[in-house]
PDB file of N, CA and C in Angstrom:
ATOM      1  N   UNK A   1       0.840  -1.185   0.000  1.00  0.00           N
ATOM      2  CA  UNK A   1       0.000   0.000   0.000  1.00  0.00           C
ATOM      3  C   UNK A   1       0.885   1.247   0.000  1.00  0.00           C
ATOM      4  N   UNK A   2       0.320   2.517  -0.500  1.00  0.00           N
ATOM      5  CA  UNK A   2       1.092   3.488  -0.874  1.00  0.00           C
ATOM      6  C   UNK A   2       0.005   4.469   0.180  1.00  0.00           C
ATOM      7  N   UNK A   3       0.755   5.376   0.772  1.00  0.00           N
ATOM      8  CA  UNK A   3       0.414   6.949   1.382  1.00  0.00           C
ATOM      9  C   UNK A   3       0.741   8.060   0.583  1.00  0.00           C
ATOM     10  N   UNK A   4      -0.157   8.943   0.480  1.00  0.00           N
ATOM     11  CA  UNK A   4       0.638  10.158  -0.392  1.00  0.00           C
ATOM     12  C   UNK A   4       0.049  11.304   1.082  1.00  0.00           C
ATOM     13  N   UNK A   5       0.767  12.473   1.051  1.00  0.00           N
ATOM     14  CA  UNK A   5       0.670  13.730   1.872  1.00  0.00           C
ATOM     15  C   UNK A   5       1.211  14.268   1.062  1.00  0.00           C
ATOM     16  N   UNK A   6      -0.704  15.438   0.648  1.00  0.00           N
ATOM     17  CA  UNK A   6      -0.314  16.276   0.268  1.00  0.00           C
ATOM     18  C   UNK A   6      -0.480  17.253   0.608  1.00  0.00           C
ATOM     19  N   UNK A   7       0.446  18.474   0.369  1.00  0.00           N
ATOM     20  CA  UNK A   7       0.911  19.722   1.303  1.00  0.00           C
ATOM     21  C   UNK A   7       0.671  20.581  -0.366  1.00  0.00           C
ATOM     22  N   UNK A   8       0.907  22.085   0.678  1.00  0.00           N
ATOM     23  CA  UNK A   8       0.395  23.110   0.031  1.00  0.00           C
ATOM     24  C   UNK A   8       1.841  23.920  -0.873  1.00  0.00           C
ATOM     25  N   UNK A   9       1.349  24.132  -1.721  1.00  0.00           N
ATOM     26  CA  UNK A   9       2.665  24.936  -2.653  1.00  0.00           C
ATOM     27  C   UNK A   9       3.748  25.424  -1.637  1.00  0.00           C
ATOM     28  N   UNK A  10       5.067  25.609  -1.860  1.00  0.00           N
ATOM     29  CA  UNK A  10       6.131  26.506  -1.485  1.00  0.00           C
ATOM     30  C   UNK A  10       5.679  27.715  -1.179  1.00  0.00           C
ATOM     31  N   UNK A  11       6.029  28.506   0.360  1.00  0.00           N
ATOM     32  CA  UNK A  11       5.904  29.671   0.419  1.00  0.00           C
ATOM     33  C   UNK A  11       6.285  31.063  -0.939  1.00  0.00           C
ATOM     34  N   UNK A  12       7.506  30.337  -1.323  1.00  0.00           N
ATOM     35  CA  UNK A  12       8.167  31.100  -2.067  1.00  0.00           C
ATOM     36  C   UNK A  12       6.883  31.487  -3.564  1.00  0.00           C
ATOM     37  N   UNK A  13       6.449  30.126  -3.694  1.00  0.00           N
ATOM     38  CA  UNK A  13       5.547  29.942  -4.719  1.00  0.00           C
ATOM     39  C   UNK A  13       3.950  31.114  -4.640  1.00  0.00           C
ATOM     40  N   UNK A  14       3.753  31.067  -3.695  1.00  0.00           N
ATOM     41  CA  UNK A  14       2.472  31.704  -2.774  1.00  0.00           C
ATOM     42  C   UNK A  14       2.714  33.038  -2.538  1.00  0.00           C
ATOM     43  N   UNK A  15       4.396  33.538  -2.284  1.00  0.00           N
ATOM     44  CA  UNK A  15       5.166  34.828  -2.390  1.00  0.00           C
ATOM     45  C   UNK A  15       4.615  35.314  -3.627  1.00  0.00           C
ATOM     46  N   UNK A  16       5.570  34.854  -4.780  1.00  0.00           N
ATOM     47  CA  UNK A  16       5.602  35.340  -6.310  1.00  0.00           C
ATOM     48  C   UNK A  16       4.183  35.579  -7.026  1.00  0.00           C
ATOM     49  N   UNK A  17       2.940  34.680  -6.555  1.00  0.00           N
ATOM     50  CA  UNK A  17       1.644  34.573  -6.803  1.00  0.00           C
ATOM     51  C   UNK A  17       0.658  36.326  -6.308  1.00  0.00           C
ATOM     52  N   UNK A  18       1.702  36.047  -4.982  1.00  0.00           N
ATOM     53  CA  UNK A  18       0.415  37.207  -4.335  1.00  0.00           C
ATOM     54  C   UNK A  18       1.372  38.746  -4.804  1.00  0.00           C
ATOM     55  N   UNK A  19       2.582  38.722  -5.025  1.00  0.00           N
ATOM     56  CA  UNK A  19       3.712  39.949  -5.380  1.00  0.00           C
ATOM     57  C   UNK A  19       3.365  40.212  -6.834  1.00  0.00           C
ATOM     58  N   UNK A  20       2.559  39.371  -7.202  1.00  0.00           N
ATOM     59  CA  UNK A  20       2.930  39.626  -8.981  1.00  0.00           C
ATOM     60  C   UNK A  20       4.170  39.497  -9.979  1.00  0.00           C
ATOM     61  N   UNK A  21       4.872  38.688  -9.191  1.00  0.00           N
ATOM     62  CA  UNK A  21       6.431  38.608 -10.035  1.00  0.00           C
ATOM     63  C   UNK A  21       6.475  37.268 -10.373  1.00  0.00           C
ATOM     64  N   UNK A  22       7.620  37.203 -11.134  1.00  0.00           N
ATOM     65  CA  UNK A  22       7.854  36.094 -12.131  1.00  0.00           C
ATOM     66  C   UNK A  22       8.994  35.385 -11.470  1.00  0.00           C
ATOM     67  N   UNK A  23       9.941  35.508 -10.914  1.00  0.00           N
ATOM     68  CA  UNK A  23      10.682  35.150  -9.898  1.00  0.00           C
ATOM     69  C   UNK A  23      11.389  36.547  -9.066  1.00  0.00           C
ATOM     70  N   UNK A  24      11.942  36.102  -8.186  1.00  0.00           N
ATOM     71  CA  UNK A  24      13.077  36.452  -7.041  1.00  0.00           C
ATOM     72  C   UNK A  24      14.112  36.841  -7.477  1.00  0.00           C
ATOM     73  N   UNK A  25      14.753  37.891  -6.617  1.00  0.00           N
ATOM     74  CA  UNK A  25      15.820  38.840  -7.128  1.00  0.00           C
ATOM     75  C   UNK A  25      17.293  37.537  -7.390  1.00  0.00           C
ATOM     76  N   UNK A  26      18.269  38.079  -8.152  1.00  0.00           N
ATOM     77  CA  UNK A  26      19.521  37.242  -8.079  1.00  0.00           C
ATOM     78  C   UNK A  26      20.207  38.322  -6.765  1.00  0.00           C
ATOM     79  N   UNK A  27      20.092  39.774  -6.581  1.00  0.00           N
ATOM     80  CA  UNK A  27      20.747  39.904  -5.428  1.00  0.00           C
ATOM     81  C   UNK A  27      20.563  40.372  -4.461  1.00  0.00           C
ATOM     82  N   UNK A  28      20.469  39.208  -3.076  1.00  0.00           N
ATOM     83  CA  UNK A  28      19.432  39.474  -2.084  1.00  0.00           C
ATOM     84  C   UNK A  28      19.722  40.607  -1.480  1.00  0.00           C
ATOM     85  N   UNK A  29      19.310  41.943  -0.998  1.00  0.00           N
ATOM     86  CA  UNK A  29      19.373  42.987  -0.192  1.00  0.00           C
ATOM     87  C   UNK A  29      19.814  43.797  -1.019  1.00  0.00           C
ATOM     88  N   UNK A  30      19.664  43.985  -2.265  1.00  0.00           N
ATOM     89  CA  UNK A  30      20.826  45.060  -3.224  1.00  0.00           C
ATOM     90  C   UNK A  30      19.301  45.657  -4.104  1.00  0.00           C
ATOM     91  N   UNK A  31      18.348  44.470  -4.479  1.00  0.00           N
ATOM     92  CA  UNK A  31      17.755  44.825  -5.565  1.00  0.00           C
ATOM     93  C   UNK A  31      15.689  44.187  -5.107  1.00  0.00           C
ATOM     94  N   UNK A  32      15.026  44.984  -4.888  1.00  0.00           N
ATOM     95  CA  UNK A  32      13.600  44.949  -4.981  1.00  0.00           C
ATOM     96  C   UNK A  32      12.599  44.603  -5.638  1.00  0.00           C
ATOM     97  N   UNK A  33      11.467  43.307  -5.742  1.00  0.00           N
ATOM     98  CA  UNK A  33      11.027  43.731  -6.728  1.00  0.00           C
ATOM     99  C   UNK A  33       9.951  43.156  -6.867  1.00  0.00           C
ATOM    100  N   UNK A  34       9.582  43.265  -5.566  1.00  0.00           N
ATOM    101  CA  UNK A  34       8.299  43.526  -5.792  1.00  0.00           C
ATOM    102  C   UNK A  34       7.641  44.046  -3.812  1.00  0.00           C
ATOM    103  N   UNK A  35       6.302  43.949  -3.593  1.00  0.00           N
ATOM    104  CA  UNK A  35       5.710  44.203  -2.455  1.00  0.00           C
ATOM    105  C   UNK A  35       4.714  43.404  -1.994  1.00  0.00           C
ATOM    106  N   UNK A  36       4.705  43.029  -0.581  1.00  0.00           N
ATOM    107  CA  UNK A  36       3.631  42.350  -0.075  1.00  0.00           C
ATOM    108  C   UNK A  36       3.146  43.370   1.041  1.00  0.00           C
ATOM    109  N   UNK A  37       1.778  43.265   1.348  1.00  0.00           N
ATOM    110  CA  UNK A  37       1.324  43.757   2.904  1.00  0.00           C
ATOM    111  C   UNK A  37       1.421  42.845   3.855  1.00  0.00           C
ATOM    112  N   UNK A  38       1.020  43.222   5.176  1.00  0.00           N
ATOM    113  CA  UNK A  38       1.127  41.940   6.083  1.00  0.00           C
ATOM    114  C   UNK A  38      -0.182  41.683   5.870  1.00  0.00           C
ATOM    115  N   UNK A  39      -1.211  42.372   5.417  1.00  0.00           N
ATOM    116  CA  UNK A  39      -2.132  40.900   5.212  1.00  0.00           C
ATOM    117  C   UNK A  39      -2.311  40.398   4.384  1.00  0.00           C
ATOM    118  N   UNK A  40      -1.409  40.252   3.381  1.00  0.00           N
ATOM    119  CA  UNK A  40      -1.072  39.396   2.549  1.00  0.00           C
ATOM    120  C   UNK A  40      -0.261  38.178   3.493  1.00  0.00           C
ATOM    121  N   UNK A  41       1.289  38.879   3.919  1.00  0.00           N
ATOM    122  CA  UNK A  41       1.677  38.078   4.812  1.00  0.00           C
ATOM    123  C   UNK A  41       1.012  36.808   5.509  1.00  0.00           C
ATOM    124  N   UNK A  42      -0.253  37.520   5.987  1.00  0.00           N
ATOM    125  CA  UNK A  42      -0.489  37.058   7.151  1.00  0.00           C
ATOM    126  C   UNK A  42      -1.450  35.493   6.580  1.00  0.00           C
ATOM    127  N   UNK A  43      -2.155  36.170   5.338  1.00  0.00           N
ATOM    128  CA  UNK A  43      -3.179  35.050   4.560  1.00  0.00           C
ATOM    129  C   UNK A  43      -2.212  33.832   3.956  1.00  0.00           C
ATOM    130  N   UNK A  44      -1.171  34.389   3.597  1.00  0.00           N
ATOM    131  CA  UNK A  44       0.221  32.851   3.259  1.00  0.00           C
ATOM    132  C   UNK A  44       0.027  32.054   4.980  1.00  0.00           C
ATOM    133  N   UNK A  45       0.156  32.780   5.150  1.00  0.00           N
ATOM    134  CA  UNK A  45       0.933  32.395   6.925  1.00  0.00           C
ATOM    135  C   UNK A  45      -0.166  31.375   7.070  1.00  0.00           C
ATOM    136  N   UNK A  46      -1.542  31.855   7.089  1.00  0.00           N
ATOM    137  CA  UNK A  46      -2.540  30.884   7.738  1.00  0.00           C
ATOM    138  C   UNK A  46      -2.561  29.690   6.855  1.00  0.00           C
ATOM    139  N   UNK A  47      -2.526  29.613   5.386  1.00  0.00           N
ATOM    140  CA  UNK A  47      -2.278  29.150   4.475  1.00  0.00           C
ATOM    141  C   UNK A  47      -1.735  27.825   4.478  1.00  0.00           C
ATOM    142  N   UNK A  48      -0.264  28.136   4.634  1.00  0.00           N
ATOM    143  CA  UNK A  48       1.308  27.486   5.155  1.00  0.00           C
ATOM    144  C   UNK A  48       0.832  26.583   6.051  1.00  0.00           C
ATOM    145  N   UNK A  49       0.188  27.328   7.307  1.00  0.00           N
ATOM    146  CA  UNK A  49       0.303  26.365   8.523  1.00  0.00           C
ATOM    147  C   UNK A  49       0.374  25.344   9.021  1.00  0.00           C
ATOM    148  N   UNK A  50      -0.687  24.555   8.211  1.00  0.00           N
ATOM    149  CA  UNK A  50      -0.929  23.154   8.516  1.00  0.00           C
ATOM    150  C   UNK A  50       0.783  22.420   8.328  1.00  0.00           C
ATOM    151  N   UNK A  51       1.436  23.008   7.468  1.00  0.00           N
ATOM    152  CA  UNK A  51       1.974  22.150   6.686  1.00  0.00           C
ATOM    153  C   UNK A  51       4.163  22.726   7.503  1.00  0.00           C
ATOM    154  N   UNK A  52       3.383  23.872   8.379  1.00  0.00           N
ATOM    155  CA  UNK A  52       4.860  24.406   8.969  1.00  0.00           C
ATOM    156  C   UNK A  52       5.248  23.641  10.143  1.00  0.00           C
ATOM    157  N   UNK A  53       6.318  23.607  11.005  1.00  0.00           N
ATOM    158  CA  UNK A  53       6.993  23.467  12.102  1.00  0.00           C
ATOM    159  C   UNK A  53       6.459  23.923  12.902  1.00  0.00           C
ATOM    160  N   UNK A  54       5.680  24.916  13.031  1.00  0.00           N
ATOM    161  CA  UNK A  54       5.249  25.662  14.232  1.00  0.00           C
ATOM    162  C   UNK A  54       3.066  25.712  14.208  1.00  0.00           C
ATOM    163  N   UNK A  55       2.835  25.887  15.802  1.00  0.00           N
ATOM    164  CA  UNK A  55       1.486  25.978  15.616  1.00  0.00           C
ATOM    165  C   UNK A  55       1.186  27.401  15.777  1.00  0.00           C
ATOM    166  N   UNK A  56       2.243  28.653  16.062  1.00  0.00           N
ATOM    167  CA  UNK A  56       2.338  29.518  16.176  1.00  0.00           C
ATOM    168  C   UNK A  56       1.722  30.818  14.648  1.00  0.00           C
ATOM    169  N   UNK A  57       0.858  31.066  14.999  1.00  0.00           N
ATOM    170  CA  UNK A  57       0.608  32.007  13.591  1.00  0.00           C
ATOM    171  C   UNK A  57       1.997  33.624  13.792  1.00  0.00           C
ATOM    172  N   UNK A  58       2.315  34.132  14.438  1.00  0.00           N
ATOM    173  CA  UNK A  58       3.190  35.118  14.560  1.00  0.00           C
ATOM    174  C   UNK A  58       4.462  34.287  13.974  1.00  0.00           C
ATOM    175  N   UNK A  59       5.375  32.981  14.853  1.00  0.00           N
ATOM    176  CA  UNK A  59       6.200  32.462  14.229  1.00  0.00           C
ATOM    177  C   UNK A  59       6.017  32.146  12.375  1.00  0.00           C
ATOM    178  N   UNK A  60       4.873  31.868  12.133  1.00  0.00           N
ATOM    179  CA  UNK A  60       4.758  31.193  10.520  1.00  0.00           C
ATOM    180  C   UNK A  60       4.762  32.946   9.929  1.00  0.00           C
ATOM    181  N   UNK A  61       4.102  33.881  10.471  1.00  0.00           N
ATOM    182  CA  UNK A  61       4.443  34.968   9.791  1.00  0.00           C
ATOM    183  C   UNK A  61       5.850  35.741   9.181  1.00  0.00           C
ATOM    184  N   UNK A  62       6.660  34.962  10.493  1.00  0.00           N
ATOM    185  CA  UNK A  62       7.996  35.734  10.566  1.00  0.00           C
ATOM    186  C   UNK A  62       8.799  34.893   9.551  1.00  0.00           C
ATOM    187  N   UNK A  63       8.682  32.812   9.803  1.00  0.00           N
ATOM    188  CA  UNK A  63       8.745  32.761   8.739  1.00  0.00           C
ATOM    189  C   UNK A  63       8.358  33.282   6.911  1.00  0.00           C
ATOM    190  N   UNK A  64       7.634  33.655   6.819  1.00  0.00           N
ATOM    191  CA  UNK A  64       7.301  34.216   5.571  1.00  0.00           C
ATOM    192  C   UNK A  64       7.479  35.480   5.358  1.00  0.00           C
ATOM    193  N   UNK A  65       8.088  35.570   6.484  1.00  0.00           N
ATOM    194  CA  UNK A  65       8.621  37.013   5.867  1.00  0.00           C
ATOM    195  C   UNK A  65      10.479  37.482   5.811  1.00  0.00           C
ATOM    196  N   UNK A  66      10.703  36.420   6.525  1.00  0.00           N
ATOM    197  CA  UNK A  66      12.232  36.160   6.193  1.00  0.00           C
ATOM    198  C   UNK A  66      12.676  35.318   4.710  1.00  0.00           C
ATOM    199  N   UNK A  67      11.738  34.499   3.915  1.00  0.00           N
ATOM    200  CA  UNK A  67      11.547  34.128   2.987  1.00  0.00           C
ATOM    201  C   UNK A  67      10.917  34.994   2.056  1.00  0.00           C
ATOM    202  N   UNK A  68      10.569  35.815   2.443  1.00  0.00           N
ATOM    203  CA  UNK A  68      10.267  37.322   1.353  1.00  0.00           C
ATOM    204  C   UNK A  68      11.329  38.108   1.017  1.00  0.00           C
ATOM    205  N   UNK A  69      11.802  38.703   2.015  1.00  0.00           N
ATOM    206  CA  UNK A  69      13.003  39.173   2.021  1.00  0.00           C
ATOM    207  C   UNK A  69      14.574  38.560   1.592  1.00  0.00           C
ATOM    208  N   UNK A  70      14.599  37.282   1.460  1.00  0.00           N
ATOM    209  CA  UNK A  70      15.590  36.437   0.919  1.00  0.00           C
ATOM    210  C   UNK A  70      15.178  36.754  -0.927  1.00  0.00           C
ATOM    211  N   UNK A  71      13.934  36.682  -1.115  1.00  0.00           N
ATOM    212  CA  UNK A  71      13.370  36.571  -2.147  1.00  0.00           C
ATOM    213  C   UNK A  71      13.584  38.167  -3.220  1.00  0.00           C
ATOM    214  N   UNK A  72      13.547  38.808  -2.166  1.00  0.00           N
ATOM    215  CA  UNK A  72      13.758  40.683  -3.202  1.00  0.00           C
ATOM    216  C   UNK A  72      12.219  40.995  -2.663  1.00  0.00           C
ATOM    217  N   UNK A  73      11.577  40.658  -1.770  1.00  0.00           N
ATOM    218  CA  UNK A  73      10.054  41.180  -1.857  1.00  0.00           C
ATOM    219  C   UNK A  73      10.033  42.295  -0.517  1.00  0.00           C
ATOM    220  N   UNK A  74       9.564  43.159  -0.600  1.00  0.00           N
ATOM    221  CA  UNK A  74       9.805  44.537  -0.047  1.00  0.00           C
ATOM    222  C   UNK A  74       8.582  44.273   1.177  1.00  0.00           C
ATOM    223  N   UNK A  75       8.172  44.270   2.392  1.00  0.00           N
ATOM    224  CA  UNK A  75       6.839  44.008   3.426  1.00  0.00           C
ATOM    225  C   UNK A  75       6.271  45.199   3.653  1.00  0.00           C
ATOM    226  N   UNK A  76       5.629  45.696   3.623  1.00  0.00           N
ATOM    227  CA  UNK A  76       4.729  47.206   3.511  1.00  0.00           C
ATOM    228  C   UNK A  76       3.915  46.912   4.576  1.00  0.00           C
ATOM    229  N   UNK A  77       3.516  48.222   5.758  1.00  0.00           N
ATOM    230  CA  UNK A  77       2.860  47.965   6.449  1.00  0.00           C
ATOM    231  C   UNK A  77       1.057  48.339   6.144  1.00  0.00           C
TER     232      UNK A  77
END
C-alpha cells in the first residue's frame, strides 16, 4: 500500500503569486522587486500552517517574511 501527503505549494511559490512577479531577485538585499502587505503576509501564513513546524501564527508569519526578504520582496505595512 502506498500513502501520499499532500501539502500546500512553497511559500516562495504563494510569495511570487500574491507579489505579482515572475521570480526572485539574483541579489538578495541590493535589488527589490516587488511588495507584499502583512495581510497578505499574514493570509500565506494561515495558508502554510498546517503544513509548517510551528502551531504559532506570529512564528509562521515571521517565517514568511524572512523568505520574502531572501526573495527581493519589499513588506509594507
Amino acid at each position: 500500500t502506498f500513502s501520499f501527503i499532500l501539502k500546500k505549494p512553497p511559500v516562495s511559490n504563494m510569495i511570487k503569486k500574491m507579489a505579482g512577479i515572475e521570480k526572485g531577485t539574483g541579489t538578495t538585499g541590493k535589488e527589490k522587486v516587488g511588495k507584499l502587505t502583512m495581510s497578505q503576509v499574514e493570509e500565506i501564513a494561515k495558508n502554510k500552517l498546517p503544513d509548517l513546524n510551528t502551531k504559532d501564527l506570529e512564528a509562521a508569519k515571521r517565517s514568511v517574511c524572512g523568505t520574502a526578504k531572501s526573495m527581493g520582496v519589499e513588506i509594507v505595512e
